[in-house]
N, C-alpha and C. Protein backbone atom coordinates (compact mmCIF):
# COMPACT_ATOMS: atom_id res chain seq x y z
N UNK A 1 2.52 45.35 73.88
CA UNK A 1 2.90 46.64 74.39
C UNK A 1 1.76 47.24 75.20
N UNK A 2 2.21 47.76 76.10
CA UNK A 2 0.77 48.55 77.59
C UNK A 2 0.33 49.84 76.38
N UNK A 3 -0.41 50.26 76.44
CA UNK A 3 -1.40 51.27 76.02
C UNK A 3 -0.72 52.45 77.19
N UNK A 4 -0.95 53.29 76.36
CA UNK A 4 -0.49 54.83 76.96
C UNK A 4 0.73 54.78 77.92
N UNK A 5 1.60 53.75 77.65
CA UNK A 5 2.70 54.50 78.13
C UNK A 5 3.80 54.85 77.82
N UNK A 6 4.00 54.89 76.10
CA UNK A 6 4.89 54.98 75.21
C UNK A 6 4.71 56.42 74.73
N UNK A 7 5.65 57.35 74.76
CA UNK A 7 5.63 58.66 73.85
C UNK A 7 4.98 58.71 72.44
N UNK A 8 4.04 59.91 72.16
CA UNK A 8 3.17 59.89 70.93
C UNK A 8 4.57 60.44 69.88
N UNK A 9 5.42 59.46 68.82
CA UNK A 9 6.23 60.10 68.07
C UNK A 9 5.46 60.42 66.28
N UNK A 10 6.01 61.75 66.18
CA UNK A 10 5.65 62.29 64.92
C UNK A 10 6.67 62.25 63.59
N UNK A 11 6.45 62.69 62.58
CA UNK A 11 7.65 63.04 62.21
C UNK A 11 7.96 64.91 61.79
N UNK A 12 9.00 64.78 61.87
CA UNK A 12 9.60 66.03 62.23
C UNK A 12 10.78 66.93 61.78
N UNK A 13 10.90 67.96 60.77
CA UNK A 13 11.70 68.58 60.39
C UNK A 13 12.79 69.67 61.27
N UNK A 14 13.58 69.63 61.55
CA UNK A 14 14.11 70.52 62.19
C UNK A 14 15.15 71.22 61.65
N UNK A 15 15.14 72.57 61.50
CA UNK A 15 15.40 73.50 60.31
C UNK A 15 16.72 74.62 60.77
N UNK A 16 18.00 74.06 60.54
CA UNK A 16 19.23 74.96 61.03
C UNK A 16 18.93 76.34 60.78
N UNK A 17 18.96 77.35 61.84
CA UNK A 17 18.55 78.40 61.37
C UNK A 17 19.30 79.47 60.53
N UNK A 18 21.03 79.12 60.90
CA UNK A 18 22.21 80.06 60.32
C UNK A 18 22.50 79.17 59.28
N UNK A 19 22.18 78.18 58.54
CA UNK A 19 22.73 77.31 57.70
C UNK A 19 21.17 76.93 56.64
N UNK A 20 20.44 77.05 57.03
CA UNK A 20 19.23 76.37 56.48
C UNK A 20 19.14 74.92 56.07
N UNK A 21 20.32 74.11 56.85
CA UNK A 21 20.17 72.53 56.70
C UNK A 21 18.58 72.08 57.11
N UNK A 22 18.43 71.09 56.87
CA UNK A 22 16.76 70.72 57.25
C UNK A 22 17.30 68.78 57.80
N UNK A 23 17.23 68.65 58.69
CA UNK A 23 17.34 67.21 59.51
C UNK A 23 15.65 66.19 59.22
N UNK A 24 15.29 65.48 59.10
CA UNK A 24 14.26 65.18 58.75
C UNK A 24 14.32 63.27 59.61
N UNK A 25 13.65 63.58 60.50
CA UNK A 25 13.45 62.46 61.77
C UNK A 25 11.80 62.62 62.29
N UNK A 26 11.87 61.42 63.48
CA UNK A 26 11.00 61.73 64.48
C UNK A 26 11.12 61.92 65.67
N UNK A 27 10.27 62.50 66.07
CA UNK A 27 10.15 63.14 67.62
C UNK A 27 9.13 63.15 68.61
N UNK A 28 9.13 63.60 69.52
CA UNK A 28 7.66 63.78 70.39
C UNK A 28 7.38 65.25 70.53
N UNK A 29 8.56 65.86 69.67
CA UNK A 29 8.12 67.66 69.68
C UNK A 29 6.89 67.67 68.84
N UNK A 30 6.45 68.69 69.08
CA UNK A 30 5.19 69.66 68.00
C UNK A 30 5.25 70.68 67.78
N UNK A 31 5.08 71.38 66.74
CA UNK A 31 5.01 73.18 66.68
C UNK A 31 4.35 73.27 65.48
N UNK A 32 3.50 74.58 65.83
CA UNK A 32 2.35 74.87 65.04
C UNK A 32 3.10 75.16 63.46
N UNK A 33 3.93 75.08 63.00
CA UNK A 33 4.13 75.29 61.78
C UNK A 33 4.34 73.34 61.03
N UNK A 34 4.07 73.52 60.26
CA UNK A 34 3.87 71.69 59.90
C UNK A 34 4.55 72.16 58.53
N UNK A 35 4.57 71.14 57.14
CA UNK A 35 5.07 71.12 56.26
C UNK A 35 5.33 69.69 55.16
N UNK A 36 5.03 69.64 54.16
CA UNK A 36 4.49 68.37 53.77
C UNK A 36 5.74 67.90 53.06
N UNK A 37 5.97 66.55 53.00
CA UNK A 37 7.29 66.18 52.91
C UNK A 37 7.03 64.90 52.57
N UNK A 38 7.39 64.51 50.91
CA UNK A 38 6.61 63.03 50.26
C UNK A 38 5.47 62.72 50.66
N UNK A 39 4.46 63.64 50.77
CA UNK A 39 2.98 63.25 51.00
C UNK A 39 3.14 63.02 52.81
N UNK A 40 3.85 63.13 53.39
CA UNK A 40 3.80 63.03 54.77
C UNK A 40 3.83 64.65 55.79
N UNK A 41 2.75 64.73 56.20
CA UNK A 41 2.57 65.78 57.15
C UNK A 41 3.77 65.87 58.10
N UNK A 42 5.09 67.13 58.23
CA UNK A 42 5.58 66.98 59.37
C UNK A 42 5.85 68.84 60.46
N UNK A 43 6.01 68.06 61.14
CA UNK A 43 5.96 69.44 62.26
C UNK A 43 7.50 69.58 61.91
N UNK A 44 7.37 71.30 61.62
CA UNK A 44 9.06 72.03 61.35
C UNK A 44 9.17 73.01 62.77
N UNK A 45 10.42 72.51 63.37
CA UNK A 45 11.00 72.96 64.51
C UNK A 45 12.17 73.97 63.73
N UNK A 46 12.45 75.18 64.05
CA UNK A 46 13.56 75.89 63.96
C UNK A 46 14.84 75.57 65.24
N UNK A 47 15.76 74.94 64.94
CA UNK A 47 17.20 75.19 65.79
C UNK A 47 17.87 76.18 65.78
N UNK A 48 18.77 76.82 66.54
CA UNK A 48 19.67 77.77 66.31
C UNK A 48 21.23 77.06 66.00
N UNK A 49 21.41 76.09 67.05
CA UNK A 49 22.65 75.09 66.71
C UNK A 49 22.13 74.01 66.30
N UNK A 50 22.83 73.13 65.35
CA UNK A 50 23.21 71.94 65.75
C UNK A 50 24.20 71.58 64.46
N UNK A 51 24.64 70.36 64.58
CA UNK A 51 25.62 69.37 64.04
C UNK A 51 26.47 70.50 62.69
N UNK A 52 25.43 71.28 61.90
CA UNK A 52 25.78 71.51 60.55
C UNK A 52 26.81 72.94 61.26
N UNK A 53 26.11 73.38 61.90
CA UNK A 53 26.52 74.86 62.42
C UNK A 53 27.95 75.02 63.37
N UNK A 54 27.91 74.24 64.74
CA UNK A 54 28.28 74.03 66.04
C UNK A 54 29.87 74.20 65.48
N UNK A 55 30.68 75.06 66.46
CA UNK A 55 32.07 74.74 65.79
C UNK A 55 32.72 73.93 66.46
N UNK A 56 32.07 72.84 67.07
CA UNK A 56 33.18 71.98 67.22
C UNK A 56 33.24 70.93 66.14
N UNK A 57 31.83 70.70 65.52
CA UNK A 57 31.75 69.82 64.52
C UNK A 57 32.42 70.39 63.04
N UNK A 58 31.64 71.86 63.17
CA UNK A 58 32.51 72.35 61.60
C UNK A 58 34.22 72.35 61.48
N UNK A 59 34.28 72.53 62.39
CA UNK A 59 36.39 73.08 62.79
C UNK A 59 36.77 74.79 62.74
N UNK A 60 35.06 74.90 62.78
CA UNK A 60 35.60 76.64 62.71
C UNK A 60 35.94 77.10 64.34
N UNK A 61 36.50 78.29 64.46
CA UNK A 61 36.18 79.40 65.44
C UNK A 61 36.70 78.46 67.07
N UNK A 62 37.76 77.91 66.38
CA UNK A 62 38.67 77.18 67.68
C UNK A 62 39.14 77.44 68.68
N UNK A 63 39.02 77.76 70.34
CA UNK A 63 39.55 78.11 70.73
C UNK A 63 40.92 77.34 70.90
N UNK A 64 42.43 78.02 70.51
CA UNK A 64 43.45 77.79 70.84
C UNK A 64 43.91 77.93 72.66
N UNK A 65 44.49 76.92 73.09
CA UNK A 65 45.04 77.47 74.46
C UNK A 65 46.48 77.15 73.88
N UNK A 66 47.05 78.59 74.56
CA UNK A 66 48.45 78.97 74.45
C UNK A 66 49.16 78.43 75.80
N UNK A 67 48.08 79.00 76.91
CA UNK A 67 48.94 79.10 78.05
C UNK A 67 48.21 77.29 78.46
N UNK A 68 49.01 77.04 79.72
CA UNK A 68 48.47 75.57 80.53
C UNK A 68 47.00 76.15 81.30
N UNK A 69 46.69 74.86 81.97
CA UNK A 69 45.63 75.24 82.65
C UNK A 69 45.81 75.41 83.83
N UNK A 70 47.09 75.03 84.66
CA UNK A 70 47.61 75.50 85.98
C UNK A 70 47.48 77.10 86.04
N UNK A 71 48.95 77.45 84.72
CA UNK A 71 49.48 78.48 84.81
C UNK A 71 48.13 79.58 84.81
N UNK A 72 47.17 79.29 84.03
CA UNK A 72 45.89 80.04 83.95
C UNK A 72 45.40 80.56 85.07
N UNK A 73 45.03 79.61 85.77
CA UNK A 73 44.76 78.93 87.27
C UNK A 73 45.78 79.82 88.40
N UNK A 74 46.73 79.92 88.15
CA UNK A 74 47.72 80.48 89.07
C UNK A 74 47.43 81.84 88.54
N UNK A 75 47.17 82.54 87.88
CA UNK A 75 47.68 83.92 87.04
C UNK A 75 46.04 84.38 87.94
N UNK A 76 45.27 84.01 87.60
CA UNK A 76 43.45 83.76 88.61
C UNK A 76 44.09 84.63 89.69
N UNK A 77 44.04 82.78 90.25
CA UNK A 77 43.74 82.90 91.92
C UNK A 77 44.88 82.78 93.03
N UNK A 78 46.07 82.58 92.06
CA UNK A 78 47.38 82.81 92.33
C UNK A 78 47.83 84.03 93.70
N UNK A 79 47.32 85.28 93.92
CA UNK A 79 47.44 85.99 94.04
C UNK A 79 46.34 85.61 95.60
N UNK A 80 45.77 85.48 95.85
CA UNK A 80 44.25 85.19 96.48
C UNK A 80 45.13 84.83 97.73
N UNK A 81 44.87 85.06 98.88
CA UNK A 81 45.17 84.03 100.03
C UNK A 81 44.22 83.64 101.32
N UNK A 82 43.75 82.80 101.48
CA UNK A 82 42.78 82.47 102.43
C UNK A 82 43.08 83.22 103.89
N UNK A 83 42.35 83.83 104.62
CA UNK A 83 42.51 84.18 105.96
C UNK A 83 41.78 83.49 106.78
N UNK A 84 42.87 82.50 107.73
CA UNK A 84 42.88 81.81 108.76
C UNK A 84 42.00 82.31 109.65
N UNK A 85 40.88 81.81 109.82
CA UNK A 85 39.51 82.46 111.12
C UNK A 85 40.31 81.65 112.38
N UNK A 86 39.83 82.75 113.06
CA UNK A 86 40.40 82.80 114.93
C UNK A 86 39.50 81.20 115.23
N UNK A 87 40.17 80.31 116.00
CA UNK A 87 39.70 79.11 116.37
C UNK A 87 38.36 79.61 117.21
N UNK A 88 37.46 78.73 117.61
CA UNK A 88 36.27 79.32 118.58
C UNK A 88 37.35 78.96 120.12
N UNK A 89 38.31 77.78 120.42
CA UNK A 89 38.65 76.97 121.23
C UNK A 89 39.23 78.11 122.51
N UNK A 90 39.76 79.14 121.70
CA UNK A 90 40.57 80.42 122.56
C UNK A 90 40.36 81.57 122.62
């Protein structure tokens, strides 16, 4: 393997912030808060989303569509009509 051209990876806690799940991997992040974990030094990152939280993964807070995506689309810009610019030719 070449010397210095591989990412320095650590290991790394990253800490759901609305859930308090804790993910426990490595990374090439750092942040000054660290935290010891089976005798292993690791850097704790705070998330706001991920996997435990996110509602597409939980099944919460779904958006339902009632209407199509035309009819949506039409109800918009439906209404809108382009004005034909004077040719330069005449």
């Amino acid at each position: 393997m070449k010397k210095d051209l591989h990412p320095d990876y650590h290991p790394v806690v990253f800490v759901d912030i609305s859930t308090g799940r804790r993910f426990v991997t490595r990374s090439t992040v750092k942040s000054a808060k660290t935290e010891e974990i089976d005798g292993v030094e690791h850097y704790v990152v705070s998330c706001g989303i991920t996997s435990d939280s996110h509602p597409f993964f939980t099944g919460r807070n779904q958006f339902v569509d009632t209407e199509g995506r035309i009819d949506k689309f039409q109800k918009r810009f439906g209404a809108v009509r382009r004005v034909k610019k004077p040719s330069k030719a005449s």
